[in-house]
Protein backbone atom coordinates (compact mmCIF):
# COMPACT_ATOMS: atom_id res chain seq x y z
CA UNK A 1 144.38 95.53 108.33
CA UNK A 2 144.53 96.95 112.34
CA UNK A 3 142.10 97.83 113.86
CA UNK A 4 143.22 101.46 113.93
CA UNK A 5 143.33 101.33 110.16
CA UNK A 6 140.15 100.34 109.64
CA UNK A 7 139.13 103.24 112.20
CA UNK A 8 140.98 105.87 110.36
CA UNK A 9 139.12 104.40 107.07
CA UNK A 10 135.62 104.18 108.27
CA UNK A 11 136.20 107.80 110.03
CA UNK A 12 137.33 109.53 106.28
CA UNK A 13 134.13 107.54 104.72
CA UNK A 14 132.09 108.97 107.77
CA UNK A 15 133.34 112.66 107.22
CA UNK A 16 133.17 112.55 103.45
CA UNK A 17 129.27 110.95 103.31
CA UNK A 18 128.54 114.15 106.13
CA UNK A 19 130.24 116.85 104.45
CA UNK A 20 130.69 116.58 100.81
CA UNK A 21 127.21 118.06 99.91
CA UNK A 22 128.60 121.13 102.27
CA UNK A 23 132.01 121.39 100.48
CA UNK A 24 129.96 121.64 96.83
CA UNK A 25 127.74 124.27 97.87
CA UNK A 26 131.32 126.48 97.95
CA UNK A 27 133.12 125.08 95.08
CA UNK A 28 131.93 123.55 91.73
CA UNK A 29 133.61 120.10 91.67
CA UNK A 30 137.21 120.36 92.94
CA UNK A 31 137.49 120.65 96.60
CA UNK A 32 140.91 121.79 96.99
CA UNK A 33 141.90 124.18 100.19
CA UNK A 34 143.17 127.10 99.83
CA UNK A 35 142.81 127.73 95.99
CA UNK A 36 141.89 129.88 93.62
CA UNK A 37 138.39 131.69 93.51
CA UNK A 38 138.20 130.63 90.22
CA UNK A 39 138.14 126.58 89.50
CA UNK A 40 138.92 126.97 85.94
CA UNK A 41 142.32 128.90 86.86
CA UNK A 42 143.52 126.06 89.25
CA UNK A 43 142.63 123.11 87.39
CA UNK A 44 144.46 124.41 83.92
CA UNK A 45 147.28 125.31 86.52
CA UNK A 46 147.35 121.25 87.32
CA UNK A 47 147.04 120.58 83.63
CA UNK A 48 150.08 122.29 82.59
CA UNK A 49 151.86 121.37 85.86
CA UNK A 50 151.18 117.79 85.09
CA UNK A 51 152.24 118.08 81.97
CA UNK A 52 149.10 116.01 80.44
CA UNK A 53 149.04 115.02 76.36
CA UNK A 54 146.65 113.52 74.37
CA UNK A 55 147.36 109.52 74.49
CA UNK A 56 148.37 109.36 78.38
CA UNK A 57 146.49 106.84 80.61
CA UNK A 58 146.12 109.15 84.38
CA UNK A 59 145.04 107.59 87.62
CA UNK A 60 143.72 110.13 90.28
CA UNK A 61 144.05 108.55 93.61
CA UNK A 62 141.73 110.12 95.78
CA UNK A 63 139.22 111.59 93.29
CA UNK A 64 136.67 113.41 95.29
CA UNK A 65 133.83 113.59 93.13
CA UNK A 66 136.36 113.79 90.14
CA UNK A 67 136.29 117.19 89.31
CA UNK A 68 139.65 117.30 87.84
CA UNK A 69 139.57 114.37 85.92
CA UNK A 70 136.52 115.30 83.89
CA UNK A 71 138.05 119.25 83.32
CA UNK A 72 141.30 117.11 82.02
CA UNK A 73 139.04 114.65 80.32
CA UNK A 74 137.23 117.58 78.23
CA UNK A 75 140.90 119.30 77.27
CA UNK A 76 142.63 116.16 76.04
CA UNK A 77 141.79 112.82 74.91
CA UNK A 78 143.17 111.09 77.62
CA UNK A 79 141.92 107.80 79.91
CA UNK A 80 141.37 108.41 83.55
CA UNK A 81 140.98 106.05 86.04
CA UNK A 82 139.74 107.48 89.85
CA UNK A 83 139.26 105.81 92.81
CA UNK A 84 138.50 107.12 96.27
CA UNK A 85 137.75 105.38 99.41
CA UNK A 86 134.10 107.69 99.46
CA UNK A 87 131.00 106.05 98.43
CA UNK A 88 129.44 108.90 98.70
CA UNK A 89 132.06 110.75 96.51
CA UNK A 90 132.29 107.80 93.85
CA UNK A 91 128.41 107.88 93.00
CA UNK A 92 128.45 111.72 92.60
CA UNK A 93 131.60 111.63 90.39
CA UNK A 94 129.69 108.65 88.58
CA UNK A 95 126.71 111.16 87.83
CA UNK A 96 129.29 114.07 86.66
CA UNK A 97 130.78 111.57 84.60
CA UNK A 98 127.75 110.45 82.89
CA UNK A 99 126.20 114.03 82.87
CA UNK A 100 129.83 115.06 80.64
CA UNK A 101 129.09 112.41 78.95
CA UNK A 102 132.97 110.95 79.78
CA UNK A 103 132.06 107.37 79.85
CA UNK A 104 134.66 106.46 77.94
CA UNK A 105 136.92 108.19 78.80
CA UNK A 106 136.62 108.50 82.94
CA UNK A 107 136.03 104.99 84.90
CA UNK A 108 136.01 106.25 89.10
CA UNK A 109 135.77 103.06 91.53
CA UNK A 110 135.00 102.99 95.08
CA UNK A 111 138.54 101.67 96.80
CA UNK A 112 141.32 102.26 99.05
CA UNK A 113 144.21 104.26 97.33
CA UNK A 114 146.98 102.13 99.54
CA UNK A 115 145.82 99.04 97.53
CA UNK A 116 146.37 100.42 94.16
CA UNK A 117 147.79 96.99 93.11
CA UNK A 118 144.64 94.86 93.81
CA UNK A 119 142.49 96.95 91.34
CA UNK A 120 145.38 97.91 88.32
CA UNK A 121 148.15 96.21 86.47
CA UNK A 122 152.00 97.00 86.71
CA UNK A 123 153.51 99.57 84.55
CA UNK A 124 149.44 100.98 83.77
CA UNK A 125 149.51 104.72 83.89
CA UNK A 126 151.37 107.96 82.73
CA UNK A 127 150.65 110.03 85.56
CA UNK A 128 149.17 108.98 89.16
CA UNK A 129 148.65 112.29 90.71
CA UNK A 130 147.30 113.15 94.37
CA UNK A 131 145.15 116.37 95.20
CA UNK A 132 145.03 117.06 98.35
CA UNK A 133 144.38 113.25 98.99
CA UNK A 134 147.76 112.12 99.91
CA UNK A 135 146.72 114.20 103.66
CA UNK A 136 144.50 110.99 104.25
CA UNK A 137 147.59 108.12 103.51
CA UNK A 138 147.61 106.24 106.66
CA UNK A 139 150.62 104.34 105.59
CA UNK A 140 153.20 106.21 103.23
CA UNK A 141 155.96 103.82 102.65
CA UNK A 142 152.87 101.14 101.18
CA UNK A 143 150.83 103.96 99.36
CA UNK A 144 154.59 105.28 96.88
CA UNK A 145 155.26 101.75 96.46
CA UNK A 146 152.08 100.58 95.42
CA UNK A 147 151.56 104.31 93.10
CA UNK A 148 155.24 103.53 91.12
CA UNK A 149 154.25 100.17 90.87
CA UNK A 150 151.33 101.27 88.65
CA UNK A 151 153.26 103.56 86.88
CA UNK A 152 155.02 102.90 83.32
CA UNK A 153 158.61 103.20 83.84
CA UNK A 154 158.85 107.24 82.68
CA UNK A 155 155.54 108.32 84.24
CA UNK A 156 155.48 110.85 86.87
CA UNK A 157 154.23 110.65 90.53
CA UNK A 158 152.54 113.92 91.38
CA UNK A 159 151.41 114.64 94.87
CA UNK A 160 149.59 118.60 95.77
CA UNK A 161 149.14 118.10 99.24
CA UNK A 162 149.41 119.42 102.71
CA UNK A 163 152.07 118.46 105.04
CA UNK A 164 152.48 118.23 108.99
CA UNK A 165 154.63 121.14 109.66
CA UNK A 166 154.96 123.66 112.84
CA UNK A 167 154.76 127.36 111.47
CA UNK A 168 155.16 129.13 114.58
CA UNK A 169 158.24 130.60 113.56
CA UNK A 170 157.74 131.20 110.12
CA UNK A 171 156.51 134.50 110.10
CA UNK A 172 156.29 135.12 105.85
CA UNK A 173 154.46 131.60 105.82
CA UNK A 174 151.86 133.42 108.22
CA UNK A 175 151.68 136.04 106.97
CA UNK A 176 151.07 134.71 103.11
CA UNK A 177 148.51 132.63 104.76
CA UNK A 178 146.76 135.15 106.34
CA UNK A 179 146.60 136.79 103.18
CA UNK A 180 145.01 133.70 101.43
CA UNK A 181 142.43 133.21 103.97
CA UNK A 182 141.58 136.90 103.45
CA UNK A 183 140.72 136.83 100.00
């Protein structure tokens, strides 16, 4: 791993261990930008978006403090596995977990997301789905080839993210964002 890797790595740990505490006195246990006022509304939005049955094997890659996975743990029996690069994040989600009483049914590990293949087998999960985590991928190329690998051959890759783009002269864009920020 370079040096500038392992920067970029300890500086998202760093951030995370400051500010989590911060982001959950605003939201309840997803922190997701610009969303919806009301968790419940977004996170059935990603459930039927995701498509998510009873039976299915999920991996969030970049958990947070695994907010979603324990709302989509409670509305189908499904397996999650998390795992997030946070410490921090990792032993919160671990006490949400426990406090749902999702043992079973939620395991979150501390771990880089880019190395999906050191901690689960080929052809594992369902569904490997990125919220708003994908933003921190240092190396893109490694991170999709190491998420299919994980994936069974018909499972779905979903990534809610937000992506480099210059919106200087995208006036609707603007002004829909504006409009977010508002409310």
């Amino acid at each position: 791993m370079g040096i500038n890797k392992k920067s970029k790595l300890k500086e998202i740990k760093n951030h995370y261990r400051e500010y989590t505490s911060i982001y959950l006195e605003v939201v309840n246990s997803a922190i997701q930008s610009h969303r919806s006022a009301n968790e419940e509304i977004m996170l059935d939005y990603y459930f039927d978006t995701l498509k998510i049955k009873s039976g299915q094997k999920l991996l969030d890659a970049g958990c947070g403090v695994c907010g979603p996975a324990i709302y989509f743990a409670k509305k189908a029996d499904i397996h999650v596995d998390a795992i997030n690069i946070s410490e921090t994040q990792i032993e919160i989600a671990q006490y949400k977990i426990k406090e749902a009483g999702l043992e079973n049914k939620i395991q979150a590990i501390t771990g880089d997301f880019h190395q999906l293949k050191c901690y689960y087998a080929n052809n594992t999960f369902d569904l490997v789905y990125f919220l708003e985590s994908y933003g921190h991928c240092l190396n893109h190329k490694k991170l999709l080839e190491s998420s299919v690998s994980v994936l069974k051959s018909n499972g779905l890759l979903y990534i809610k993210d937000y992506f480099q783009k210059d919106l200087a002269n995208m006036k609707p864009v603007n002004k829909i964002a504006k409009l977010m920020n508002k409310k």
